[in-house]
N, C-alpha and C. Protein backbone atom coordinates (compact mmCIF):
# COMPACT_ATOMS: atom_id res chain seq x y z
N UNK A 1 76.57 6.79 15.75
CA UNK A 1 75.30 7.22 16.36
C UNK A 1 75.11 6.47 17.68
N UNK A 2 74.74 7.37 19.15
CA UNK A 2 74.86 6.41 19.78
C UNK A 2 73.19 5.93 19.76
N UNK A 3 73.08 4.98 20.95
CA UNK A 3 71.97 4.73 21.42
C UNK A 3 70.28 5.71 21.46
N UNK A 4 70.56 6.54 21.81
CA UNK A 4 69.39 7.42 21.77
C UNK A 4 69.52 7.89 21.01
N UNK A 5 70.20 8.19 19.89
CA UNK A 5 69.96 8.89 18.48
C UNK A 5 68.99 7.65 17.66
N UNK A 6 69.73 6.63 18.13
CA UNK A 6 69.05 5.67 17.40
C UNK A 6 67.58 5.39 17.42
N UNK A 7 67.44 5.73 18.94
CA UNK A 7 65.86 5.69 19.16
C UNK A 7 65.10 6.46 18.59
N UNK A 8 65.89 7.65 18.69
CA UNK A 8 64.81 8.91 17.91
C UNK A 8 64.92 8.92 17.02
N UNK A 9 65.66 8.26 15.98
CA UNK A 9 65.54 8.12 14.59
C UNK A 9 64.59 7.25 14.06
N UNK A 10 64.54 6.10 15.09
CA UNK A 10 63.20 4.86 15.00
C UNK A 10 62.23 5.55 15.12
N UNK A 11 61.76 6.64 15.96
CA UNK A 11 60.84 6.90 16.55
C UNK A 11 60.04 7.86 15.35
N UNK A 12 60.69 8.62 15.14
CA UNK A 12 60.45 9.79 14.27
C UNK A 12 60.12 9.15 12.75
N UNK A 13 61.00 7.81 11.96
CA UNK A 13 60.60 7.15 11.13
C UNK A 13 59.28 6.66 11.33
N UNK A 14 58.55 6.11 12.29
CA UNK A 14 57.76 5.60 12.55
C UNK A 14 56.76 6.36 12.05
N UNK A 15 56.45 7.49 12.58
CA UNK A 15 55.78 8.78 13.18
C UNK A 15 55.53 9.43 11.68
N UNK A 16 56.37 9.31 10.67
CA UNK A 16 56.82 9.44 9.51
C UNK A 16 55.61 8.98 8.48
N UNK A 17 55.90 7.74 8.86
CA UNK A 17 55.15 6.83 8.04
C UNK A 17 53.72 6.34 8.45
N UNK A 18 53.00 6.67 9.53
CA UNK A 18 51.95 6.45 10.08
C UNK A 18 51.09 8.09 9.48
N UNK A 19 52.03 9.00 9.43
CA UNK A 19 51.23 10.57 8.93
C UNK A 19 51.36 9.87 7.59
N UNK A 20 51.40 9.80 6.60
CA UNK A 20 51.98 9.00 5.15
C UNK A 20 51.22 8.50 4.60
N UNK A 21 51.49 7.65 5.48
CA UNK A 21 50.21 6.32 5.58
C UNK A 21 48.65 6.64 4.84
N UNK A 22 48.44 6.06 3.51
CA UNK A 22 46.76 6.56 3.33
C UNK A 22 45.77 6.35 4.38
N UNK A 23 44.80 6.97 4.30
CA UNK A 23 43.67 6.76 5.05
C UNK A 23 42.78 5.50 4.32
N UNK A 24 42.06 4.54 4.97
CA UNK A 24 41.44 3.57 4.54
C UNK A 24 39.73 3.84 4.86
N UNK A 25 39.23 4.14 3.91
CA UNK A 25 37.64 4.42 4.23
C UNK A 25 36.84 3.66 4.89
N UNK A 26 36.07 4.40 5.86
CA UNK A 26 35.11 3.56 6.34
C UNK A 26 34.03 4.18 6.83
N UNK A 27 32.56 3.56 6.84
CA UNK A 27 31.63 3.81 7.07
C UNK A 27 31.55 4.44 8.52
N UNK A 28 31.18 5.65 8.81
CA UNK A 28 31.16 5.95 10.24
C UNK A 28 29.66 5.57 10.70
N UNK A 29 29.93 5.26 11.94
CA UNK A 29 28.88 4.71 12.71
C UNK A 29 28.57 3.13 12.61
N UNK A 30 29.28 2.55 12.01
CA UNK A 30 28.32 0.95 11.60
C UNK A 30 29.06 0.25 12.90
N UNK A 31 27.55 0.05 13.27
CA UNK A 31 27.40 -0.71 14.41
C UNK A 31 28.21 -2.49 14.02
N UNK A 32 29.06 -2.84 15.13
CA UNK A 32 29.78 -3.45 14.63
C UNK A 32 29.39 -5.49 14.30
N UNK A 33 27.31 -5.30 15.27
CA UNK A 33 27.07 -6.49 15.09
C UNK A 33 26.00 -6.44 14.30
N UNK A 34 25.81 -5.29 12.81
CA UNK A 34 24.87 -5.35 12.48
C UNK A 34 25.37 -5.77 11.07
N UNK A 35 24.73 -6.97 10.17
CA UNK A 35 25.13 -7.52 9.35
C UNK A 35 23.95 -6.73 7.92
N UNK A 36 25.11 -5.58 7.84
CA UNK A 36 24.12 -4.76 6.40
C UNK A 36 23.48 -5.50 5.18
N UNK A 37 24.59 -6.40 4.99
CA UNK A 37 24.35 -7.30 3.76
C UNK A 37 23.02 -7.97 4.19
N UNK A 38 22.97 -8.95 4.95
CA UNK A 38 21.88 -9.59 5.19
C UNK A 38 20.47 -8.96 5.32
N UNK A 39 20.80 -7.91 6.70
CA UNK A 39 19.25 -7.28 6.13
C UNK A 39 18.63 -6.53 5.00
N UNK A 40 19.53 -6.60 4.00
CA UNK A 40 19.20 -5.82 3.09
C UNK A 40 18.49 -6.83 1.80
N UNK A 41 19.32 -8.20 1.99
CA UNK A 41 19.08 -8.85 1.52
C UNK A 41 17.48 -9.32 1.66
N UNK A 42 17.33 -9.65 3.17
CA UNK A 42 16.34 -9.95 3.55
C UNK A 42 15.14 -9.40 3.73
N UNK A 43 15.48 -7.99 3.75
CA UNK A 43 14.65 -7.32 3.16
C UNK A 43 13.72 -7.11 2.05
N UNK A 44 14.69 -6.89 1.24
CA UNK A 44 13.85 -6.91 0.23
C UNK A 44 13.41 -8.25 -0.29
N UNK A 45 13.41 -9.40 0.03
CA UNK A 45 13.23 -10.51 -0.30
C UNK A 45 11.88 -10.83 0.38
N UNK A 46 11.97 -10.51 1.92
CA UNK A 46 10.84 -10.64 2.56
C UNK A 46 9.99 -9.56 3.11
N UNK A 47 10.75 -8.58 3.45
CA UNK A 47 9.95 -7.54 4.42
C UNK A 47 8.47 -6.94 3.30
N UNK A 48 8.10 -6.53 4.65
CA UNK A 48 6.82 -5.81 4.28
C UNK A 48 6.40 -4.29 4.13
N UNK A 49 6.23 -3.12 3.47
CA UNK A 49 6.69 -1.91 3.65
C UNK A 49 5.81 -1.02 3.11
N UNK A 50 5.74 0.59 3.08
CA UNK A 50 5.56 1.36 2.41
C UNK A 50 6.31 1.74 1.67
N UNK A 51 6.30 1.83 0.59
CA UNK A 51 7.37 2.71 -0.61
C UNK A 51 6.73 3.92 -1.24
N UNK A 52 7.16 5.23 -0.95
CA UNK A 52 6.57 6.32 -1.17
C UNK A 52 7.32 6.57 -2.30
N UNK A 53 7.89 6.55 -3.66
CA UNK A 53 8.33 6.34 -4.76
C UNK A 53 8.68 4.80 -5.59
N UNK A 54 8.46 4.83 -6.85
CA UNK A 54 8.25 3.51 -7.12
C UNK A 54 10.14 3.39 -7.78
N UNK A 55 10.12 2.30 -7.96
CA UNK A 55 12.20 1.70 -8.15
C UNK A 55 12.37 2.35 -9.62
N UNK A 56 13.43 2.93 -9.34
CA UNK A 56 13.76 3.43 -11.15
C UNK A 56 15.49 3.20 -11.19
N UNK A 57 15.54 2.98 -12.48
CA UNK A 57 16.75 2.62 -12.39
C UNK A 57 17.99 3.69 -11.87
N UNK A 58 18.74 3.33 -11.20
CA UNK A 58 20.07 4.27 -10.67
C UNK A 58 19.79 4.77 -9.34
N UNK A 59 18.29 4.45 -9.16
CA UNK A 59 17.87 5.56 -8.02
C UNK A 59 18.49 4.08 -6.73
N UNK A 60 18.84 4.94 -5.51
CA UNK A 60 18.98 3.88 -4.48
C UNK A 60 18.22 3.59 -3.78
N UNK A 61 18.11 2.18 -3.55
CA UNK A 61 16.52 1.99 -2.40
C UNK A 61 17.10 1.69 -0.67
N UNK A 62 16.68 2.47 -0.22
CA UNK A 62 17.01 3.30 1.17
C UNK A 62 15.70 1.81 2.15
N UNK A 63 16.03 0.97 2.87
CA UNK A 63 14.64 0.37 3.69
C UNK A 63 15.21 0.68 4.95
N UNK A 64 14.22 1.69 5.57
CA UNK A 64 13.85 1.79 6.53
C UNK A 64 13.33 1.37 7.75
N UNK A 65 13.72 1.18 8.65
CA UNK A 65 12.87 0.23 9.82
C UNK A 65 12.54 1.64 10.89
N UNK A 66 11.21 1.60 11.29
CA UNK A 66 10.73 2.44 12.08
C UNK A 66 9.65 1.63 12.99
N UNK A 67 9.06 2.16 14.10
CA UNK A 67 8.10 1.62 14.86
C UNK A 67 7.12 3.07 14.95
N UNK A 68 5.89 2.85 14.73
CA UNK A 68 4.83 4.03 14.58
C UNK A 68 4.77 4.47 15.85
N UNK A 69 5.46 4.08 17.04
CA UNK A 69 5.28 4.93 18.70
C UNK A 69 6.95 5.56 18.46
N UNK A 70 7.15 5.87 17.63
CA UNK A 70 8.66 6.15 17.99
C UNK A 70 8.62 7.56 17.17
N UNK A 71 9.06 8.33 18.09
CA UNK A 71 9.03 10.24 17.70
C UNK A 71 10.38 10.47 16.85
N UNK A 72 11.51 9.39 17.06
CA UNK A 72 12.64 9.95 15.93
C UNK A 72 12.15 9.47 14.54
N UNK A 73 11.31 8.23 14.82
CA UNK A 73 11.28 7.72 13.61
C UNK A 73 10.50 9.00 12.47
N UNK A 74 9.78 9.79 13.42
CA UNK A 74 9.12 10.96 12.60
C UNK A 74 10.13 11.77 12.06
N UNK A 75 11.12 12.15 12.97
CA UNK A 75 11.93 12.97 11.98
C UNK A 75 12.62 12.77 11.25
N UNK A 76 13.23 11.46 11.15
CA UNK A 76 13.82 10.78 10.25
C UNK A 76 12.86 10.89 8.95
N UNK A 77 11.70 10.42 8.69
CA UNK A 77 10.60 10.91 7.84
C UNK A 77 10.72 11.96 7.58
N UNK A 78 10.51 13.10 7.82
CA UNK A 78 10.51 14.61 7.98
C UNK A 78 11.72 14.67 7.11
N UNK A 79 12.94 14.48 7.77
CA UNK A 79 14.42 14.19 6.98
C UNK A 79 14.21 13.94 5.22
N UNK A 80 13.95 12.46 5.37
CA UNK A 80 13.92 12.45 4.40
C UNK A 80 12.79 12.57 3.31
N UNK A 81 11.68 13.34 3.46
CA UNK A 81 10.70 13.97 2.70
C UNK A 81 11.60 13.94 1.27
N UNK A 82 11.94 15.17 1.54
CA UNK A 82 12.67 15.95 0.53
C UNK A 82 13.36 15.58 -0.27
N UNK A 83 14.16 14.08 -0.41
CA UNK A 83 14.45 13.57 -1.30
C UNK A 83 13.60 12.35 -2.04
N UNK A 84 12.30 12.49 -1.74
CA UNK A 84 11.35 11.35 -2.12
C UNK A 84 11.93 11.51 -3.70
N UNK A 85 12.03 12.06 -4.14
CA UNK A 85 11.93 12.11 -5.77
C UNK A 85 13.20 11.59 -6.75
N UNK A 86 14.64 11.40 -5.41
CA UNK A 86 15.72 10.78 -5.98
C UNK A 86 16.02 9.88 -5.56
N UNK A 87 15.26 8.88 -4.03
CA UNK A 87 15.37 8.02 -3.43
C UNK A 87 14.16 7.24 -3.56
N UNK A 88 14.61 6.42 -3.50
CA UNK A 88 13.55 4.72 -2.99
C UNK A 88 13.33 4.61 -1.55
N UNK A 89 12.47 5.07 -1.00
CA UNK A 89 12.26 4.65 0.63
C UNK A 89 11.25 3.65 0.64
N UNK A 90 11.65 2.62 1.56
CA UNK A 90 11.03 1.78 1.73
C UNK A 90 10.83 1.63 3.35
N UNK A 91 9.52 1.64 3.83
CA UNK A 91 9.83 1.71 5.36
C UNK A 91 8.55 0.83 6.08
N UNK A 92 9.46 0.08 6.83
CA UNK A 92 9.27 -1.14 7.43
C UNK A 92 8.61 -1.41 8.65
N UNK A 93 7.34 -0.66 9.61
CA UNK A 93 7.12 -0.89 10.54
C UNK A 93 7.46 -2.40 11.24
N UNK A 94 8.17 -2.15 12.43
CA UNK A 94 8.05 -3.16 13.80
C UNK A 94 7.37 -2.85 14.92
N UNK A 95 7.64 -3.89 15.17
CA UNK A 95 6.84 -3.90 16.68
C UNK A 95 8.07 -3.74 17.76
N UNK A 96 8.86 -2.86 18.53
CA UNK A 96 9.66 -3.20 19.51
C UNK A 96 9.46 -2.01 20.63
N UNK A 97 8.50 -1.29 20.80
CA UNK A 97 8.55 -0.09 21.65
C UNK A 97 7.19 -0.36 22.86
N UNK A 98 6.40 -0.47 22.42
CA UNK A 98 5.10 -0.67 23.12
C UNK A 98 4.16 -1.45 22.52
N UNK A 99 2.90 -1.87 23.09
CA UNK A 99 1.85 -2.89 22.56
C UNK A 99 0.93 -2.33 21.74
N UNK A 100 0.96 -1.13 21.43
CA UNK A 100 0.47 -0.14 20.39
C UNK A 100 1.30 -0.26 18.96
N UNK A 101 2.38 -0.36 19.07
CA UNK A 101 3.17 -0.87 17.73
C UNK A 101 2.70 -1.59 16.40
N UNK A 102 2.76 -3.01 17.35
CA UNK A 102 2.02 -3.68 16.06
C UNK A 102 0.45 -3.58 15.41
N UNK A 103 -0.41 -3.58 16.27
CA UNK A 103 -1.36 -2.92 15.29
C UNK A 103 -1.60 -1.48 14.87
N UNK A 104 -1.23 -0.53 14.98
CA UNK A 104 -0.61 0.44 14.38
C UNK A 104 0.21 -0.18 12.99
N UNK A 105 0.83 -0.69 13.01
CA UNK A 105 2.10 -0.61 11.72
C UNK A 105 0.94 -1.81 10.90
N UNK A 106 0.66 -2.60 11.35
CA UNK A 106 0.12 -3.86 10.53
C UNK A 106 -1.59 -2.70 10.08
N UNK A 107 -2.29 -1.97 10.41
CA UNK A 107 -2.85 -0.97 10.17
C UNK A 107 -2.78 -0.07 8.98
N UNK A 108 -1.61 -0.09 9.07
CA UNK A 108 -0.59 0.87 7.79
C UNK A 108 -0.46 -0.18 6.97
N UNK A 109 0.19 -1.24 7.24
CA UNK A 109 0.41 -2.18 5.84
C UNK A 109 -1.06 -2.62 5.46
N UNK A 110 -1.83 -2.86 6.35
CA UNK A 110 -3.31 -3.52 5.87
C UNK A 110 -4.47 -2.11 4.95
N UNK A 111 -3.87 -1.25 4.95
CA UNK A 111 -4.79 -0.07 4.53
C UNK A 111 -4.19 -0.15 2.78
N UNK A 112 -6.01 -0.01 1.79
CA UNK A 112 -5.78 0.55 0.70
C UNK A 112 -4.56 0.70 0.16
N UNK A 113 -4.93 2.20 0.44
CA UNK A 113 -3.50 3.05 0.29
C UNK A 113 -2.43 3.07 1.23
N UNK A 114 -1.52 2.60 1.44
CA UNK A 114 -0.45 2.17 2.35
C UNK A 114 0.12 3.72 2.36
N UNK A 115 1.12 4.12 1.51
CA UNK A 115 1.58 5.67 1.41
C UNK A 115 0.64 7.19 1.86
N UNK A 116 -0.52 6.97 1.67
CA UNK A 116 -1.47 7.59 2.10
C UNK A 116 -1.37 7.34 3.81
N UNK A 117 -1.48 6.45 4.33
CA UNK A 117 -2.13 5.79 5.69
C UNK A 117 -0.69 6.03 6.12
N UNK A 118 0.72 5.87 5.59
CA UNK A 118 1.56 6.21 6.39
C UNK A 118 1.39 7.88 6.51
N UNK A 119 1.60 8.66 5.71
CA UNK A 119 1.20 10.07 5.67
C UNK A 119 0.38 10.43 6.82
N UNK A 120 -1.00 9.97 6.92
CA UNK A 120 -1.83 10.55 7.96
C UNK A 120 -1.14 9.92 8.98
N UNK A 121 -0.50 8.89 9.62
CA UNK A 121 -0.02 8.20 10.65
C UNK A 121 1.48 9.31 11.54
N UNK A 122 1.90 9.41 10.02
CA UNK A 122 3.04 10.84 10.80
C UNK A 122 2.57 11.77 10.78
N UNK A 123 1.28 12.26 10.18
CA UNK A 123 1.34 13.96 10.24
C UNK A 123 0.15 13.65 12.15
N UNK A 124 -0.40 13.01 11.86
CA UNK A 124 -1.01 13.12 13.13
C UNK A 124 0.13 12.76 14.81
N UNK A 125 0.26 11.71 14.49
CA UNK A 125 1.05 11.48 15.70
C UNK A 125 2.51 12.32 16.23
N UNK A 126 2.65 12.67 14.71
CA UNK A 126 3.86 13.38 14.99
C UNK A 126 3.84 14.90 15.27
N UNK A 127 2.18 15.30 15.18
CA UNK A 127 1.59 16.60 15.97
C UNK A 127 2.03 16.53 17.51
N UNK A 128 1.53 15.36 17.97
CA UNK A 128 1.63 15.81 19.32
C UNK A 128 2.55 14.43 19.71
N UNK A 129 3.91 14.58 19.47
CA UNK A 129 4.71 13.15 19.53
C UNK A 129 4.85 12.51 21.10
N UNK A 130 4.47 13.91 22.16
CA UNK A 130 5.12 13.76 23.21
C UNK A 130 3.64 13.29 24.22
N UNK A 131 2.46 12.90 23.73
CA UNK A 131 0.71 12.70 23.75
C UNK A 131 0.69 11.32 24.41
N UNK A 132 1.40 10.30 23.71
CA UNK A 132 1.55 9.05 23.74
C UNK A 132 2.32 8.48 24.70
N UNK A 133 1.75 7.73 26.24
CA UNK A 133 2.52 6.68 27.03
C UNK A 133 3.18 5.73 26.48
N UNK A 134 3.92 5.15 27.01
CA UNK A 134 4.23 3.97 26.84
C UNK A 134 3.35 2.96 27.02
N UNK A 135 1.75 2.75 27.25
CA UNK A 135 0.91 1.78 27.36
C UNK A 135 0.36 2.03 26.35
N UNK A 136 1.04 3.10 25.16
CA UNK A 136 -0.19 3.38 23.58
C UNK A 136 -1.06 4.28 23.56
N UNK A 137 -1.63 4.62 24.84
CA UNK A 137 -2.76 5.60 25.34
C UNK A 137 -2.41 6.96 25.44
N UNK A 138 -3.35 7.90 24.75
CA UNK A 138 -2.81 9.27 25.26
C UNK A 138 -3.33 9.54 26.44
N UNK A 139 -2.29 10.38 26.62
CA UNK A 139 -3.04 11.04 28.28
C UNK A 139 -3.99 11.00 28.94
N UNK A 140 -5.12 11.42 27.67
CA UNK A 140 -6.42 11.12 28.36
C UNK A 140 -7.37 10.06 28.12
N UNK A 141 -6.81 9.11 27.96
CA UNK A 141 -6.96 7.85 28.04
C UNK A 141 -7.38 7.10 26.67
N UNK A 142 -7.42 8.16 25.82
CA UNK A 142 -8.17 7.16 24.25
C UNK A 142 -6.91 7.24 23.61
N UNK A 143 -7.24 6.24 22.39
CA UNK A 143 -6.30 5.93 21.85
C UNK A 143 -5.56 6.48 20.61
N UNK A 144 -4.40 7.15 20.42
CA UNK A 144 -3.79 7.58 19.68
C UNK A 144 -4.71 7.77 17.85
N UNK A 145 -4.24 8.92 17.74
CA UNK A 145 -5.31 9.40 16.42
C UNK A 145 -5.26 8.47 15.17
N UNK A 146 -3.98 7.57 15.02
CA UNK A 146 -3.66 7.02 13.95
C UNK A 146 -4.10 5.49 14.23
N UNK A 147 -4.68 5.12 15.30
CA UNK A 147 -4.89 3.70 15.66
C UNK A 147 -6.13 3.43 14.84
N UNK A 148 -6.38 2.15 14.70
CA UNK A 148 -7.88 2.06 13.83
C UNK A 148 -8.93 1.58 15.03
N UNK A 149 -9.97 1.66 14.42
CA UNK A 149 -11.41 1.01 15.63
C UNK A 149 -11.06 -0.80 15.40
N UNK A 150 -10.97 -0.98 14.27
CA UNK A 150 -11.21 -2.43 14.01
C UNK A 150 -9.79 -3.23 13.70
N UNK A 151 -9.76 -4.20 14.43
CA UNK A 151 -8.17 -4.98 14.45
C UNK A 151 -7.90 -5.24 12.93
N UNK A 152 -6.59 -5.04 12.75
CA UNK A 152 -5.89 -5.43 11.17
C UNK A 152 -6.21 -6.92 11.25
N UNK A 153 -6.33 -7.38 10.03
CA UNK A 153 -6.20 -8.70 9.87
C UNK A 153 -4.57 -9.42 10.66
N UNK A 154 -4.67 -10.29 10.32
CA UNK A 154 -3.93 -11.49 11.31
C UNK A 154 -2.56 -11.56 9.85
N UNK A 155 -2.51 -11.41 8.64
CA UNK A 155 -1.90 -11.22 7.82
C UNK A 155 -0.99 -10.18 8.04
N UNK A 156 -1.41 -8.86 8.29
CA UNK A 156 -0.84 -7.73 8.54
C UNK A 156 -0.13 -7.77 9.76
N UNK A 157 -0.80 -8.14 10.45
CA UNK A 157 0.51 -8.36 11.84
C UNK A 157 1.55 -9.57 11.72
N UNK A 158 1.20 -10.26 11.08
CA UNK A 158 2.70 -10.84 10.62
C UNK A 158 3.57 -10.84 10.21
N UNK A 159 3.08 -9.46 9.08
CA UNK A 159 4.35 -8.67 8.28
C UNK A 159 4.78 -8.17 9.33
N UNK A 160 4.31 -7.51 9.97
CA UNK A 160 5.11 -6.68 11.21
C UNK A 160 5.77 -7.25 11.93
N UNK A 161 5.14 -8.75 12.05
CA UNK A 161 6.54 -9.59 13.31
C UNK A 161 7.46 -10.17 12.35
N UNK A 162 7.06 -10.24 10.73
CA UNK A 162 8.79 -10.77 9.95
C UNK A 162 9.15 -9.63 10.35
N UNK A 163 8.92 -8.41 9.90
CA UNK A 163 9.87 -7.24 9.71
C UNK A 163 10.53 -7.31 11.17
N UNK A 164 10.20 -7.44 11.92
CA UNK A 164 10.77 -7.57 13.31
C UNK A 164 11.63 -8.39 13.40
N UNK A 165 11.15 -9.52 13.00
CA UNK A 165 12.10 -11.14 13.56
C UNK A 165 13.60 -10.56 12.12
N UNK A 166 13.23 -10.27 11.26
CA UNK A 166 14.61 -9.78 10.20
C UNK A 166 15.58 -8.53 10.68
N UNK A 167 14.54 -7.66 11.25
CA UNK A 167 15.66 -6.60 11.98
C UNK A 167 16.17 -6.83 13.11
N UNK A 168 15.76 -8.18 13.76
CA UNK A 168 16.94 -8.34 14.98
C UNK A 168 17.75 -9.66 14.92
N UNK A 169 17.03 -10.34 13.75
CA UNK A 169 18.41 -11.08 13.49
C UNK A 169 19.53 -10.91 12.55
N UNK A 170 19.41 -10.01 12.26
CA UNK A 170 20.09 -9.13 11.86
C UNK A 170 21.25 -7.88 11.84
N UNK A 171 20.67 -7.71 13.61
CA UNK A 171 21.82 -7.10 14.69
C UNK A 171 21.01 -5.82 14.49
N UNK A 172 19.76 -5.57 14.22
CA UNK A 172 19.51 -4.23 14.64
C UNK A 172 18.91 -4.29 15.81
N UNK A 173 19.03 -2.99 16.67
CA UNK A 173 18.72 -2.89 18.46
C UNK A 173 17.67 -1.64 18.55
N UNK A 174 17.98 -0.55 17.37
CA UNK A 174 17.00 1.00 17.46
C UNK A 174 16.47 0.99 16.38
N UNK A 175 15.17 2.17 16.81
CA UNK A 175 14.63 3.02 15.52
C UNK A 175 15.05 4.11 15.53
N UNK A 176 15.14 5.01 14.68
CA UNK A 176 14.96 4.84 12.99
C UNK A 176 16.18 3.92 12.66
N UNK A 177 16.08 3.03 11.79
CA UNK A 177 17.08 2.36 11.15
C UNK A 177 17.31 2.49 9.74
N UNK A 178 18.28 2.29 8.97
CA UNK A 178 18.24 2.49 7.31
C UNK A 178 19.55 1.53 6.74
N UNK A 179 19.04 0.73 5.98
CA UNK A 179 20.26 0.25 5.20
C UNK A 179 20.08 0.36 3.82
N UNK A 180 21.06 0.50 3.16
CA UNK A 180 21.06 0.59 1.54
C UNK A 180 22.28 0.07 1.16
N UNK A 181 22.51 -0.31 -0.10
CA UNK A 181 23.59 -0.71 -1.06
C UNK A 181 23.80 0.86 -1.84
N UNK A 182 24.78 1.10 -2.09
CA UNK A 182 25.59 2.44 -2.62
C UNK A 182 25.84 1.65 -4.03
N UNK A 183 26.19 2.86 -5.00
CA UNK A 183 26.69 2.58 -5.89
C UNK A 183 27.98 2.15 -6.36
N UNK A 184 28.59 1.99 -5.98
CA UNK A 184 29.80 0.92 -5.40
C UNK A 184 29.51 -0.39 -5.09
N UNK A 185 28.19 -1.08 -4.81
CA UNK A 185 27.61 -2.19 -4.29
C UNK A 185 28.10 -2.12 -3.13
N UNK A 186 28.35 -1.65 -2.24
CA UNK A 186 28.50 -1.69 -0.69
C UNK A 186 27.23 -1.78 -0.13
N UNK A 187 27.36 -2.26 0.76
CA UNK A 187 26.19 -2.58 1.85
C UNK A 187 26.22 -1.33 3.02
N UNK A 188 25.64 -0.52 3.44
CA UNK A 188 25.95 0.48 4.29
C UNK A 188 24.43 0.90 5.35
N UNK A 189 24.82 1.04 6.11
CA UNK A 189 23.74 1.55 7.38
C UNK A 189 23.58 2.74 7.54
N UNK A 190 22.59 3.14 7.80
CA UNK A 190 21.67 4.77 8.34
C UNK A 190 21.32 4.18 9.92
N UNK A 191 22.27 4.45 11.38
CA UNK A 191 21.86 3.51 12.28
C UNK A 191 20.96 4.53 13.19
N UNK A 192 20.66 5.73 12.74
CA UNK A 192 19.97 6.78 13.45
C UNK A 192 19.42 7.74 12.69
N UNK A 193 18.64 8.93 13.17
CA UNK A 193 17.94 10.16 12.41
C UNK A 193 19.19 11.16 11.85
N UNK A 194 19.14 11.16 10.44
CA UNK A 194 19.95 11.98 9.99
C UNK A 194 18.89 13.47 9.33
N UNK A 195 19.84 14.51 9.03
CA UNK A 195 19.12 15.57 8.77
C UNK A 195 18.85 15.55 7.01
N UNK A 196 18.46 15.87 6.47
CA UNK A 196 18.12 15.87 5.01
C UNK A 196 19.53 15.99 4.49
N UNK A 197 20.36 17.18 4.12
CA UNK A 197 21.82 17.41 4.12
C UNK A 197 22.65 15.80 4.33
N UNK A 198 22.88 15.44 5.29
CA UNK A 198 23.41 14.19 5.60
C UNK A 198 23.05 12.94 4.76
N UNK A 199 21.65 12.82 4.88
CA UNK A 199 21.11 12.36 4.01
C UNK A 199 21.30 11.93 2.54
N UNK A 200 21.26 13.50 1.95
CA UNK A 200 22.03 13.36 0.43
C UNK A 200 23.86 13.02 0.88
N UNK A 201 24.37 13.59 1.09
CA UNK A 201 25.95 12.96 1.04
C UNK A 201 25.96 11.55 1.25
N UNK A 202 25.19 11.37 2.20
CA UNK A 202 25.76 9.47 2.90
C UNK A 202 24.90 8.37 1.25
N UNK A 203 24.35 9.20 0.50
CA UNK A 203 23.35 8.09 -0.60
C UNK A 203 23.43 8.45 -1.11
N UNK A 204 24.65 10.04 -1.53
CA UNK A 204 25.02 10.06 -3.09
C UNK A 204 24.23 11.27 -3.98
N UNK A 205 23.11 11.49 -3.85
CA UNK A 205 22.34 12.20 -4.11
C UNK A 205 22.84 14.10 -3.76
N UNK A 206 21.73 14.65 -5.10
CA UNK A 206 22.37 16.07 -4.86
C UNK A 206 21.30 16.52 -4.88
């Protein structure tokens, strides 16, 4: 055999064994400085949240990080409506978009009914998502439908700055965010708005 047979015999072996080769699974999309384990950990250990279904066994608990000025974070909601009944959502207002944020979200955690107060918070704002500046103010100068008259306690906005200070040390950068543990015990990320469909495949659910 001379020389260039030889090559193309290397070459083609190669080529061989790389098609062959199993595929090794992996999470698509995981952002590569975001440490799933930890915030998940830390999450649920510390964060502060709405949970629109209560924990049952087998079911997976999905925590959410959203900011109440943020229009994906609505559809991400919207998204996942529909599986309230086989999922655990847990969702985490921050503060990282505008100065309307935190009392808004600490608003939601400080209300009664938390699940309720998130409800009216998306069905209103997320009427007119596109209403809201970036200074919090709608257009015509008053303040967003879901804001309250009277400041949250000083308690409630603190949940909102842990939930904050945990989702960025943590390596998260956007909203909507989602991490969960799979049944496999994997640690895995939701790092954007998925559609309901997506939804069930990526958490198992039918």
């Amino acid at each position: 055999m001379n020389p260039r047979d030889t090559v193309a015999a290397l070459l083609l072996s190669v080529v061989t064994a790389l098609v062959a080769a199993p595929t090794v699974a992996s999470q698509p999309d995981m952002p590569p400085w975001v440490d799933a384990r930890a915030l998940h950990e830390q999450f649920a250990r510390d964060g502060k949240g709405i949970e629109t279904a209560p924990a049952a066994p087998g079911r997976v608990t999905v925590y959410v990080v959203f900011d109440p000025q943020c229009p994906d974070c609505i559809k991400f909601w919207n998204e996942a409506r529909p599986l309230a009944d086989k999922v655990r959502f847990v969702w985490l207002p921050v503060a990282i978009l505008n100065p309307k944020s935190e009392p808004q979200g600490a608003a939601i955690l400080a209300a009664p009914d938390r699940a309720a107060a998130m409800e009216q918070h998306m069905t209103r704002f997320g009427s007119t998502p596109r209403a809201v500046n970036h200074s919090g103010l709608a257009r015509d100068g008053h303040p967003p439908p879901s804001a309250e008259s009277a400041a949250p306690p000083i308690s409630a906005r603190e949940d909102v700055w842990t939930n904050s200070r945990i989702f960025r040390r943590g390596g998260g950068r956007s909203v909507p965010f989602g991490v969960f543990r799979d049944a496999n015990g994997a640690f895995k990320v939701i790092p954007d708005t998925r559609t309901t469909a997506e939804l069930q495949k990526l958490l198992g659910v039918n």
